[in-house]
Protein backbone atom coordinates (compact mmCIF):
# COMPACT_ATOMS: atom_id res chain seq x y z
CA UNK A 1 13.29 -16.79 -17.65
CA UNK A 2 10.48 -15.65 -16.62
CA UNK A 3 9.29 -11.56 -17.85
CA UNK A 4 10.11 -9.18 -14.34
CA UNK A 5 7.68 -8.03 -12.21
CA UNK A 6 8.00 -5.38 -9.90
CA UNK A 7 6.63 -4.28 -6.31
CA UNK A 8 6.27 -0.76 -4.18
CA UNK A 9 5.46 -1.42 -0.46
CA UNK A 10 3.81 0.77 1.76
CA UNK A 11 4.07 4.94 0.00
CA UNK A 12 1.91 6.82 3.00
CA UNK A 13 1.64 10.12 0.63
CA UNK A 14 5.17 10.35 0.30
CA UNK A 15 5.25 11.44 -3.25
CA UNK A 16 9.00 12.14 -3.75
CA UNK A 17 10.02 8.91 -2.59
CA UNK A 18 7.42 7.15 -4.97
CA UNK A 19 8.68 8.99 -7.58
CA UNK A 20 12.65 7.93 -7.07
CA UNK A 21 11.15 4.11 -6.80
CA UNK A 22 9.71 4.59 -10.16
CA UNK A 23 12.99 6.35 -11.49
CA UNK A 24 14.72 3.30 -10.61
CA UNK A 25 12.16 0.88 -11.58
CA UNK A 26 12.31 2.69 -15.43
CA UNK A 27 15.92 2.30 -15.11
CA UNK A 28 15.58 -1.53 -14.85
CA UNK A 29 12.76 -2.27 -16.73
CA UNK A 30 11.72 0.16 -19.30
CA UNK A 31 8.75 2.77 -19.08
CA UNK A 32 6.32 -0.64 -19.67
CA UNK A 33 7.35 -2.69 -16.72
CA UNK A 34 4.22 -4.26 -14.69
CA UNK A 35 4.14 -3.06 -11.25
CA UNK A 36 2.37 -4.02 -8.15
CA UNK A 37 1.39 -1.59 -5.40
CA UNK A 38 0.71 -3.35 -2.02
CA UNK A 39 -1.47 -0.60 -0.72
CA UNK A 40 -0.82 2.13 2.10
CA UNK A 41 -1.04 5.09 -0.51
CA UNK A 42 -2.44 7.12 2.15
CA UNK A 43 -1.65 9.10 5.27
CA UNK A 44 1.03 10.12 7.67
CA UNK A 45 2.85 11.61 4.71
CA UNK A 46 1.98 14.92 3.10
CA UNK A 47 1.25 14.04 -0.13
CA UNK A 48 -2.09 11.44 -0.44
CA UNK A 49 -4.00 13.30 -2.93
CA UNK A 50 -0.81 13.56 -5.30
CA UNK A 51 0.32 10.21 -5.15
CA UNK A 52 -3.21 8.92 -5.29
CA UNK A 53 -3.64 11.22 -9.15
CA UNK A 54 -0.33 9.61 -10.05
CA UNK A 55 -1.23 6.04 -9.97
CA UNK A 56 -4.49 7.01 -11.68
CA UNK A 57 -2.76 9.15 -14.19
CA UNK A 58 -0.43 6.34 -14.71
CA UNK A 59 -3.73 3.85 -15.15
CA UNK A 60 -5.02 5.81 -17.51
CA UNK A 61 -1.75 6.42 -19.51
CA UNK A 62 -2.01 2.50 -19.83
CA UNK A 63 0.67 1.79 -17.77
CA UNK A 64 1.01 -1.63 -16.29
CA UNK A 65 0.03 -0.90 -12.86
CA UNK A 66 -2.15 -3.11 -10.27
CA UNK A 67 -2.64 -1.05 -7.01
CA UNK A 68 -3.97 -3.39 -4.22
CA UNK A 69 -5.76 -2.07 -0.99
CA UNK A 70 -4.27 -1.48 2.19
CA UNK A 71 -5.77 -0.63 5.17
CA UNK A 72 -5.00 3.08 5.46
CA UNK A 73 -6.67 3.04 1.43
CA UNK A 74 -9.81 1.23 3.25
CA UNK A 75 -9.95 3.67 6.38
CA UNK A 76 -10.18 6.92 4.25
CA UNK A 77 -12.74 5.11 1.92
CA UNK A 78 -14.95 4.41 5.17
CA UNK A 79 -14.51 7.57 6.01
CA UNK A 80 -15.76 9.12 3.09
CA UNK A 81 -18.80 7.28 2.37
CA UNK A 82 -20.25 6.29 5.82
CA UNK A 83 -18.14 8.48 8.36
CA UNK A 84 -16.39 5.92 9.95
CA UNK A 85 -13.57 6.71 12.26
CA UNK A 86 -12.78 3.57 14.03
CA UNK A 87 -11.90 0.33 12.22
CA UNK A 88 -12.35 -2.73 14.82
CA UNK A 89 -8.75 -4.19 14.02
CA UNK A 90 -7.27 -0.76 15.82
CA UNK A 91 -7.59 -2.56 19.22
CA UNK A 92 -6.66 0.77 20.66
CA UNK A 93 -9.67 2.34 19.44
CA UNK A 94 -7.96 5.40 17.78
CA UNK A 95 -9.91 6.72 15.25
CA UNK A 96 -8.46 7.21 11.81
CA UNK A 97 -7.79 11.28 12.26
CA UNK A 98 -5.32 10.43 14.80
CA UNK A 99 -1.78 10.96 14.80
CA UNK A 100 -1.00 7.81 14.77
CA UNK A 101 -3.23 6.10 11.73
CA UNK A 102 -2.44 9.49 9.74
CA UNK A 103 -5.90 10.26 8.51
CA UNK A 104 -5.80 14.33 9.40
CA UNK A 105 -2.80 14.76 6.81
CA UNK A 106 -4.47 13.11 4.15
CA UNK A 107 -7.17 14.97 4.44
CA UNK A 108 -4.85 18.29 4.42
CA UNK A 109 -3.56 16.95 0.89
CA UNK A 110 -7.30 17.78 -0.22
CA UNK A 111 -6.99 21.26 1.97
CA UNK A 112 -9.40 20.27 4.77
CA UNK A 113 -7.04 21.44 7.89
CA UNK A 114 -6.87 21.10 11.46
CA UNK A 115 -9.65 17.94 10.69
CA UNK A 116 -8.35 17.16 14.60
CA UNK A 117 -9.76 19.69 15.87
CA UNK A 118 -12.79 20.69 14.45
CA UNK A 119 -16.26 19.72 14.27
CA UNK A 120 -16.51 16.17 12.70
CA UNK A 121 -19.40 17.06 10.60
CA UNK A 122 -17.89 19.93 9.11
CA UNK A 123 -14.72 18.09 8.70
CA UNK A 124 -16.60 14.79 6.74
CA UNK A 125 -18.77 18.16 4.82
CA UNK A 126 -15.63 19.54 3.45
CA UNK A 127 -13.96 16.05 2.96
CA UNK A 128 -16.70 14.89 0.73
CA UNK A 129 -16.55 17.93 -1.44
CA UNK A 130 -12.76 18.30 -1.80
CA UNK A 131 -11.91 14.77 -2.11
CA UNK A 132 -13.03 14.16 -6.26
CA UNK A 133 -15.32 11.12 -7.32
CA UNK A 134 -12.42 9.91 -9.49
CA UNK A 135 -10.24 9.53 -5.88
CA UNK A 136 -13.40 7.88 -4.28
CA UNK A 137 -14.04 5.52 -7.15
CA UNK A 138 -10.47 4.44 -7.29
CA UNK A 139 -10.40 3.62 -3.72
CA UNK A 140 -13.79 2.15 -3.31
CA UNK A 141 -12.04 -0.53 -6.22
CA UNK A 142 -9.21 -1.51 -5.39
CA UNK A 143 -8.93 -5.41 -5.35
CA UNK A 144 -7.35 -7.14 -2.23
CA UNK A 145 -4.61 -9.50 -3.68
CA UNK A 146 -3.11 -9.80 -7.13
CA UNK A 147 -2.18 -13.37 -7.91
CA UNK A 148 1.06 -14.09 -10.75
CA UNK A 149 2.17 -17.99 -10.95
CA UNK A 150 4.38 -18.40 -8.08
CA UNK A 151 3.95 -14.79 -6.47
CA UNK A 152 0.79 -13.41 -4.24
CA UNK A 153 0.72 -9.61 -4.00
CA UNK A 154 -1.35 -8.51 -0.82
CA UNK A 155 -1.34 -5.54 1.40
CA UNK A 156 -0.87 -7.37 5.35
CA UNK A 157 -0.80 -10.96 4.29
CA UNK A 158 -3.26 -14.16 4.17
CA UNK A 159 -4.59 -16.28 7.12
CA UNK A 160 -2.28 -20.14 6.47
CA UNK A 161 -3.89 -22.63 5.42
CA UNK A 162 -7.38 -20.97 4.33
CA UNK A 163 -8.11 -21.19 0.61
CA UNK A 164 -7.23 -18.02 -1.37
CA UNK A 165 -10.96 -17.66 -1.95
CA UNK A 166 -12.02 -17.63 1.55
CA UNK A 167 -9.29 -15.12 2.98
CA UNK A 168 -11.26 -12.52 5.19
CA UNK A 169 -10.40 -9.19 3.87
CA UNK A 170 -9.92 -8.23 7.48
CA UNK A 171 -7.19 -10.47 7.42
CA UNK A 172 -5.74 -9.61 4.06
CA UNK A 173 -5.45 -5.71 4.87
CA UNK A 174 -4.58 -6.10 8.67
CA UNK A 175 -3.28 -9.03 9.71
CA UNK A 176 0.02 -9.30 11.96
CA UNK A 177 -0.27 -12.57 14.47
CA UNK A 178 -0.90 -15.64 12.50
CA UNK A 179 1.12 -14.52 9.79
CA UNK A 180 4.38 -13.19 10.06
CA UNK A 181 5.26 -15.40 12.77
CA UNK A 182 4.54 -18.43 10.72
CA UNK A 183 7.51 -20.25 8.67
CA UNK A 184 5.72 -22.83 6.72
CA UNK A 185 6.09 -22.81 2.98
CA UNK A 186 2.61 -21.00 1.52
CA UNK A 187 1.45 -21.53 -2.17
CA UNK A 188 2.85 -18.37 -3.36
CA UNK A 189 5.88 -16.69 -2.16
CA UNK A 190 3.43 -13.69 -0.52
CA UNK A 191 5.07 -10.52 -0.96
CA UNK A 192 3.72 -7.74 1.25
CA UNK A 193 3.72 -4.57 3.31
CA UNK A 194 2.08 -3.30 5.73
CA UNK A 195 4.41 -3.91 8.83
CA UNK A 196 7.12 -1.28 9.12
CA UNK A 197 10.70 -2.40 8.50
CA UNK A 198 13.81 -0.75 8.59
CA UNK A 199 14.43 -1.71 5.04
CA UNK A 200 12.57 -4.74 3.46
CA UNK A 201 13.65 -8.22 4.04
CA UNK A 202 12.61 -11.79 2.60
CA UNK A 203 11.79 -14.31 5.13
CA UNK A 204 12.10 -17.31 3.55
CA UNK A 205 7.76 -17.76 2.55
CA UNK A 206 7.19 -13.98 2.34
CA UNK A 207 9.13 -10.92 1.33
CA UNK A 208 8.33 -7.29 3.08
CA UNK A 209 8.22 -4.81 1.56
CA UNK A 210 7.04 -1.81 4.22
CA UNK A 211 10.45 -0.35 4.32
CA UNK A 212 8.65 2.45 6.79
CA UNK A 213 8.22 4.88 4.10
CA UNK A 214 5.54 6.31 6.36
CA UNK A 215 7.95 7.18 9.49
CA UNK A 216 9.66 8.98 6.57
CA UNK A 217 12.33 5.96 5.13
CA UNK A 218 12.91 5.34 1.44
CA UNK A 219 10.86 3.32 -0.48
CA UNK A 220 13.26 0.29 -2.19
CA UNK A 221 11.07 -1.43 -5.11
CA UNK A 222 11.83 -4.91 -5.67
CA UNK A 223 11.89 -6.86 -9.38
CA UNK A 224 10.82 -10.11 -9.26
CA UNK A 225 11.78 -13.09 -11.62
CA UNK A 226 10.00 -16.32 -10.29
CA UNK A 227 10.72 -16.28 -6.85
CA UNK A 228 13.92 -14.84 -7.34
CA UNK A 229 14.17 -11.06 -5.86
CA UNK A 230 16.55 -7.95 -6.02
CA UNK A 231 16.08 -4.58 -4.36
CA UNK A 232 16.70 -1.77 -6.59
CA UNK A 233 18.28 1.57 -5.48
CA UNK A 234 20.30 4.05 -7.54
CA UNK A 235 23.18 1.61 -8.17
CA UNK A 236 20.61 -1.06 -9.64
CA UNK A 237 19.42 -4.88 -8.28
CA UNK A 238 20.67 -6.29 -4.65
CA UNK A 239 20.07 -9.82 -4.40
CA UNK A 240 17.48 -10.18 -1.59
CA UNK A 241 17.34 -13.70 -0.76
């Protein structure tokens, strides 16, 4: 039997929910279990700077944790080092402070408020003073996948059929259409995030894991053994495919 491995989808600064998911993964696994991130530690919620010290703290403890980027991660990076507010893959053309994308409460984690509403260069001033160099550095680095045997951690997904080496990042912290609507057996079982479920769910050549965490659902971790995968709650494992 292959040693467990375990997954967090999407977390959107929603620190109290992270914190049960871990609770439950401990419960499982032990205080050393390896754990995958998929990305999304960022906005919507109200607590990005907090969970973003966590999974450094935890880093740095020498726990066994790989965070991979997701797309929110990648927006507030822009943001902070060039002052980019519009990624090309939001076809709506909403910038990042928006409602919507979440940016304006992440940046109230770090006490820059009503980032809406006032000037944008005084907004990107303050950001780039309260947000620390450690937070910066962390999410400048993050890789974009995390490969294990049989399993493919990644924040959106991969393009089929294009080599793991080749995968546009684009594609690997956005993509939708090409992707989830495609049934064909991949390499890897990919397990992912990104698109908002009302719980996760395993579809057969992928397993998601955005259980909407930031429209303010619970997080569910997963363990993984091989391809075989349980959700864990407060009662334990449920068999997920």
């Amino acid at each position: 039997m292959s040693s467990p491995i375990y997954a967090i989808g999407d977390i959107h600064g929603q620190l109290a929910f992270l914190e049960q998911a871990l609770a439950w993964i401990e419960a499982d696994g032990g205080p050393d279990a390896e754990i995958v991130f998929l990305g999304d530690l960022v906005d919507r919620g109200p607590e990005s700077r907090a969970v973003i010290e966590r999974l450094i703290a935890g880093q740095a403890a020498g726990r066994r944790w790989t965070v991979v980027k997701g797309n929110h991660d990648r927006m507030f990076s822009r943001f902070l080092s060039d002052g980019t507010l519009h990624d090309d893959q939001v076809k709506s053309g909403i910038g990042w402070l928006h409602p919507r994308l979440g940016g304006a409460a992440t940046l109230a984690s770090y006490g820059v408020t009503e980032a809406e509403t006032r000037p944008f260069a005084e907004v990107l001033e303050q950001a780039r003073q309260a947000v620390p160099a450690t937070h910066r550095n962390f999410l400048e680095t993050l890789p974009v996948y995390e490969e294990r045997a049989e399993l493919l951690f990644v924040h959106a997904g991969i393009r089929p059929g294009v080599a793991l080496a080749e995968q546009a990042e684009d594609d690997l912290v956005w993509i939708r259409t090409g992707f989830l609507d495609d049934t064909r057996p991949h390499p890897w079982l990919v397990v992912h995030g990104h698109t908002a479920l009302d719980v996760p769910c395993h579809h057969g050549n992928r397993v998601n894991l955005d259980g909407g965490a930031g429209y303010g659902r619970p997080i569910y971790p997963a363990v993984f053994e091989g391809r075989e995968v349980w959700l864990l709650d407060e009662g334990g494992r449920m068999s997920l495919g």
